[in-house]
Protein backbone atom coordinates (compact mmCIF):
# COMPACT_ATOMS: atom_id res chain seq x y z
CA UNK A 1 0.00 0.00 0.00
CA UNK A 2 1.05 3.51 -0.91
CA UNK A 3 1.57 5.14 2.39
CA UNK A 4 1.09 8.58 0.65
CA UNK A 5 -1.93 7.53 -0.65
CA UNK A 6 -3.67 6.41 2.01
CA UNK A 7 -1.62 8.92 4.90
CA UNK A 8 -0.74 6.64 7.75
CA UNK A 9 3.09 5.84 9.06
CA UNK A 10 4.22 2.38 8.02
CA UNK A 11 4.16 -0.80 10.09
CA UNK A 12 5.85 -3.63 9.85
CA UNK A 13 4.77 -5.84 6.82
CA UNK A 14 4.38 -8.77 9.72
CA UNK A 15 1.59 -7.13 10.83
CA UNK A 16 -0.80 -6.18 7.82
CA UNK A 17 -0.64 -6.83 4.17
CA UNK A 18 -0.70 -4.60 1.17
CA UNK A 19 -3.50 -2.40 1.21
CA UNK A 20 -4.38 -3.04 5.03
CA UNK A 21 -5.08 -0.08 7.43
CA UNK A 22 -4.01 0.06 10.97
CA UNK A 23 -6.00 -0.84 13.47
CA UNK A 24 -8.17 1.83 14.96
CA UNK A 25 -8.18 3.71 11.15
CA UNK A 26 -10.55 0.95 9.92
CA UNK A 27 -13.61 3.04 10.36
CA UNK A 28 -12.51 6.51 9.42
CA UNK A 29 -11.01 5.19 6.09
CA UNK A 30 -13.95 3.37 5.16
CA UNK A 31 -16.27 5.88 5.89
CA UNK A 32 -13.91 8.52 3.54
CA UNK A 33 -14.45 5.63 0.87
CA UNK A 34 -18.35 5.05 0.78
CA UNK A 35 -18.07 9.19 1.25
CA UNK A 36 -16.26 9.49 -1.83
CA UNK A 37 -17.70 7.05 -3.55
CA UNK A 38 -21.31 8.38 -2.97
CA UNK A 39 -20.16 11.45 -4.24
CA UNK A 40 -19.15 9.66 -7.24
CA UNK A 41 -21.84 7.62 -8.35
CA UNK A 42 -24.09 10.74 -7.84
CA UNK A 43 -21.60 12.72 -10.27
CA UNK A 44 -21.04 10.26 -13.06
CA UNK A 45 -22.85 7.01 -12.35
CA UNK A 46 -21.87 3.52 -11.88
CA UNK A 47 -20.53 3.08 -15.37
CA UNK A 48 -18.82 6.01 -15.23
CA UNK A 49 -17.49 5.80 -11.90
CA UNK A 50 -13.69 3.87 -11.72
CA UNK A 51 -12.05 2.72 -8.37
CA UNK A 52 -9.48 4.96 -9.31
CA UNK A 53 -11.58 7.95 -8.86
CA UNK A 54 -12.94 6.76 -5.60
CA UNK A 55 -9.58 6.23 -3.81
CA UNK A 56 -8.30 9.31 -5.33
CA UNK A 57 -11.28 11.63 -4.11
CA UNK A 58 -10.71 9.75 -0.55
CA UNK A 59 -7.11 10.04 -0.61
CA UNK A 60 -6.85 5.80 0.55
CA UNK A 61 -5.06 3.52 -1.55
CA UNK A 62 -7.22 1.77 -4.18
CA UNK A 63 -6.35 -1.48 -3.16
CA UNK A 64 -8.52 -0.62 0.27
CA UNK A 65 -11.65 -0.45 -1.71
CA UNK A 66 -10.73 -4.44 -2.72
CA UNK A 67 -10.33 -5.06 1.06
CA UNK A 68 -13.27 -3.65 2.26
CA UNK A 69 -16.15 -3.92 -0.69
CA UNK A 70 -14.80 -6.71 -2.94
CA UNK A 71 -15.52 -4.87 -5.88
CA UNK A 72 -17.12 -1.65 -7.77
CA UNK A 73 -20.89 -3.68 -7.39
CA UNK A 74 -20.38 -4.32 -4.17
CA UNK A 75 -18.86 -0.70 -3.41
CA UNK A 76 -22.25 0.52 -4.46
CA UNK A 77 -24.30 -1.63 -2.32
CA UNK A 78 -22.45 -0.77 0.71
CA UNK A 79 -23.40 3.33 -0.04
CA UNK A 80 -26.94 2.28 -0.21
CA UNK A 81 -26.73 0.95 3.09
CA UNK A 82 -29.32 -1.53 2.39
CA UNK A 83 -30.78 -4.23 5.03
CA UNK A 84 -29.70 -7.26 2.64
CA UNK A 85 -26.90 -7.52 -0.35
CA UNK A 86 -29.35 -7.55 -3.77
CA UNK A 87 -25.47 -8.92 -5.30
CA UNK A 88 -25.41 -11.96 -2.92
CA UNK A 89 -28.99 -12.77 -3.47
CA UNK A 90 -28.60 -12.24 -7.01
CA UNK A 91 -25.97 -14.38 -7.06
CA UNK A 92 -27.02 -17.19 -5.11
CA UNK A 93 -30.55 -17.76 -7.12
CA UNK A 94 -27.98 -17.61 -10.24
CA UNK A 95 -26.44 -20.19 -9.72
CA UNK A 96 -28.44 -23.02 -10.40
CA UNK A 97 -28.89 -21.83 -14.15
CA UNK A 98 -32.18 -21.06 -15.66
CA UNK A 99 -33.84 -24.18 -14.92
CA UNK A 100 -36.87 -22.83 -12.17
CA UNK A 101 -35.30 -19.47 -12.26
CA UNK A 102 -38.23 -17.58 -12.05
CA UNK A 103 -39.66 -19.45 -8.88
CA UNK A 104 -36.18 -19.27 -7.33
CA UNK A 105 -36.29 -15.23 -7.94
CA UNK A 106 -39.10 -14.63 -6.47
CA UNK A 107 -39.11 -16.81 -3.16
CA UNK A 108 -35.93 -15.09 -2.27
CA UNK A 109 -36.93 -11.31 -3.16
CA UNK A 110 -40.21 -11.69 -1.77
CA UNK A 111 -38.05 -13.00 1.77
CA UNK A 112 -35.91 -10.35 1.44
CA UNK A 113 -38.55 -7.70 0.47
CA UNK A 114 -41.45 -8.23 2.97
CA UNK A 115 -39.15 -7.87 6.14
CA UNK A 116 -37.89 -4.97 5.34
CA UNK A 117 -40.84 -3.93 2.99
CA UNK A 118 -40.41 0.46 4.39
CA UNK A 119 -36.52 0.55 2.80
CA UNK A 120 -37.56 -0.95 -0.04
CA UNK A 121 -40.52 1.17 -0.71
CA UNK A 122 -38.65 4.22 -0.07
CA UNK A 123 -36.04 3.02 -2.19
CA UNK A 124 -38.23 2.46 -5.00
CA UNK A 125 -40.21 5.55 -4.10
CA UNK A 126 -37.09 7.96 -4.59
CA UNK A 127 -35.78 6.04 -7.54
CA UNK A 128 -38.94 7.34 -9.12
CA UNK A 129 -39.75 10.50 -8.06
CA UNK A 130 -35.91 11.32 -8.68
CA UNK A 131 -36.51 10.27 -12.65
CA UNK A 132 -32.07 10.18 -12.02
CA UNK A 133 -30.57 7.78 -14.65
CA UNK A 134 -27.60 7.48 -12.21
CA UNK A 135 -29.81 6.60 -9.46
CA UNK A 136 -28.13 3.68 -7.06
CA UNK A 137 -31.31 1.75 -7.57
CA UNK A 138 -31.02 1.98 -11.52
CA UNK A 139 -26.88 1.51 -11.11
CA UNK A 140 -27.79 -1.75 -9.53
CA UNK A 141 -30.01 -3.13 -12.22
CA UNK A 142 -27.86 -1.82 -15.30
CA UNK A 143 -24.36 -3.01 -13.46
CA UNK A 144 -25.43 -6.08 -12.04
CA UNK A 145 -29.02 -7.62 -12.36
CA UNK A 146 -29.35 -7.19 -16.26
CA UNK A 147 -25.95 -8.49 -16.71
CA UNK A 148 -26.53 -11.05 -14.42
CA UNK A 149 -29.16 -12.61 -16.34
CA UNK A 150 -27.97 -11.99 -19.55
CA UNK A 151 -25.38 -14.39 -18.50
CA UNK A 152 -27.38 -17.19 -17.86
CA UNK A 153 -30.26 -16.62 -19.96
CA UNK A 154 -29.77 -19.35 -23.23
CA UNK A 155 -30.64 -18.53 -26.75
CA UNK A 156 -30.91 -15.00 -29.20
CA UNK A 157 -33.17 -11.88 -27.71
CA UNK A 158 -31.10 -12.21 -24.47
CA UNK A 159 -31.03 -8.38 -23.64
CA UNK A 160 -34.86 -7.88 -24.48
CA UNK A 161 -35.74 -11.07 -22.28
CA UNK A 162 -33.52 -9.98 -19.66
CA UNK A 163 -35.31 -6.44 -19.12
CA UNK A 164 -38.61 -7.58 -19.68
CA UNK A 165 -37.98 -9.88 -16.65
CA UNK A 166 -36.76 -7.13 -14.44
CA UNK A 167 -39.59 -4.98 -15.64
CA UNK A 168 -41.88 -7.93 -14.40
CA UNK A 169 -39.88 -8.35 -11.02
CA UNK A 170 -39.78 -4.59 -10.15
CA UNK A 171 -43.48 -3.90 -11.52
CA UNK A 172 -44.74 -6.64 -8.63
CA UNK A 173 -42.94 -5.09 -6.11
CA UNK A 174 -43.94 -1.93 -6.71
CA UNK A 175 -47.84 -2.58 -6.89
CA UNK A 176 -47.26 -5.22 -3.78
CA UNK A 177 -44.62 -2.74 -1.75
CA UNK A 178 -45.30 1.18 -2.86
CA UNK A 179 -48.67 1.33 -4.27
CA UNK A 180 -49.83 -1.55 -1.87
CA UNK A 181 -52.59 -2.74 -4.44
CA UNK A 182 -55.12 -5.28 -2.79
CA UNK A 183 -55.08 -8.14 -2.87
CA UNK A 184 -51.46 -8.61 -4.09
CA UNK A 185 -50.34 -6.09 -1.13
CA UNK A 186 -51.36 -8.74 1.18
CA UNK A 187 -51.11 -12.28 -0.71
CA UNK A 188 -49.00 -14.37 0.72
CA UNK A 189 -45.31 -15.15 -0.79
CA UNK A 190 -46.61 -18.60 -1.71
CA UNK A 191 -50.01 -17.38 -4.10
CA UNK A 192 -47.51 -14.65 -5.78
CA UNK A 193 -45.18 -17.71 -6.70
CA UNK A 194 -47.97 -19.71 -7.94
CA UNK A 195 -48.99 -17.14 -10.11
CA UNK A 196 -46.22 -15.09 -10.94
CA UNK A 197 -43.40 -17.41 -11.19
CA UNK A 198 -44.74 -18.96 -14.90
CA UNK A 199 -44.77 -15.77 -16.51
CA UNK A 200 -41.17 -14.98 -15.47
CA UNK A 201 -39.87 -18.49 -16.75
CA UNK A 202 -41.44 -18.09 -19.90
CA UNK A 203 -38.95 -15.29 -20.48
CA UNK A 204 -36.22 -17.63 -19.68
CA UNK A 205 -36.63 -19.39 -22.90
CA UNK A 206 -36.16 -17.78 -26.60
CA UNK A 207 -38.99 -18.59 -28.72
């Protein structure tokens, strides 16, 4: 680690590796991180946002950003100080390919979503009424979600079939969450499965 870069007296490479704060910095330099970084994403978005950038505007060494957030994606997340990681959860129904996708989606967003159904309401709400393009909530499903699916989505049309799944997801959870439209407000997880989780696996499959 650069020890200009990131302004603390050396220690003894025993003791930490490259890119390792001291103890009793940890906080301060990762708060001057998700500082910067906020700034950042608000300025120029998530695709136009480099690590570079970050650890420059918070004067750390880049290779702190590694250490603390993994990665750019999960940089993000951290700033949006959200009660679950969408990445993880995004990665984890993933990985069992497209096979029962759609079910797998939504049991595990509609876990995540009802018990902590106020931050993601108000999450969606200011997404919205913002209308920002560089919005964290729209950084997430650009960078990661479309992506993600892309990736394991078979056959031509991939893109199209991609979006029109997260336009299905994220119009369910905002008539269920923000609007709180009867009776899928209050249906339980299993009946929104039932119903829901066809349409979404149709998408899976090119025609």
């Amino acid at each position: 680690m650069s020890q200009a870069a990131d302004h603390e007296p050396a220690e003894p490479s025993r003791s930490r590796g490259r890119g390792r704060p001291r103890s009793g910095t940890a906080t301060d330099t990762r708060e001057r991180i998700l500082a910067a970084a906020r700034q950042q994403f608000a300025d120029t978005g998530f695709d136009g946002t480099s690590l570079r950038a970050i650890s420059t505007a918070a004067g750390v060494d880049a290779s702190l950003i590694s250490h603390y957030f993994g990665d750019k994606s999960g940089l993000l997340i951290a700033t949006m100080q959200l009660p679950v990681n969408p990445i993880e959860l995004i990665q984890g129904v993933l990985a069992d390919g497209p096979e029962g996708l759609g079910e797998r989606v939504l049991a595990t967003f509609l876990t995540a979503w009802d018990a902590h159904r106020e931050v993601f309401s108000g999450l969606v709400r200011t997404t919205i009424a913002s209308a920002d393009r560089s919005a964290p909530m729209l950084s997430v499903l650009r960078g990661v979600l479309l992506p993600s699916l892309v990736a394991v989505m078979p056959g031509g049309d991939r893109e199209l079939r991609a979006a029109m799944f997260a336009s299905q997801l994220i119009g369910m959870a905002t008539l269920r969450y923000v609007l709180q439209v009867e009776p899928l407000a209050g249906a339980a997880p299993s009946e929104v499965i039932r119903w829901y989780a066809p349409g979404l696996q149709s998408l899976m499959t090119p025609r």
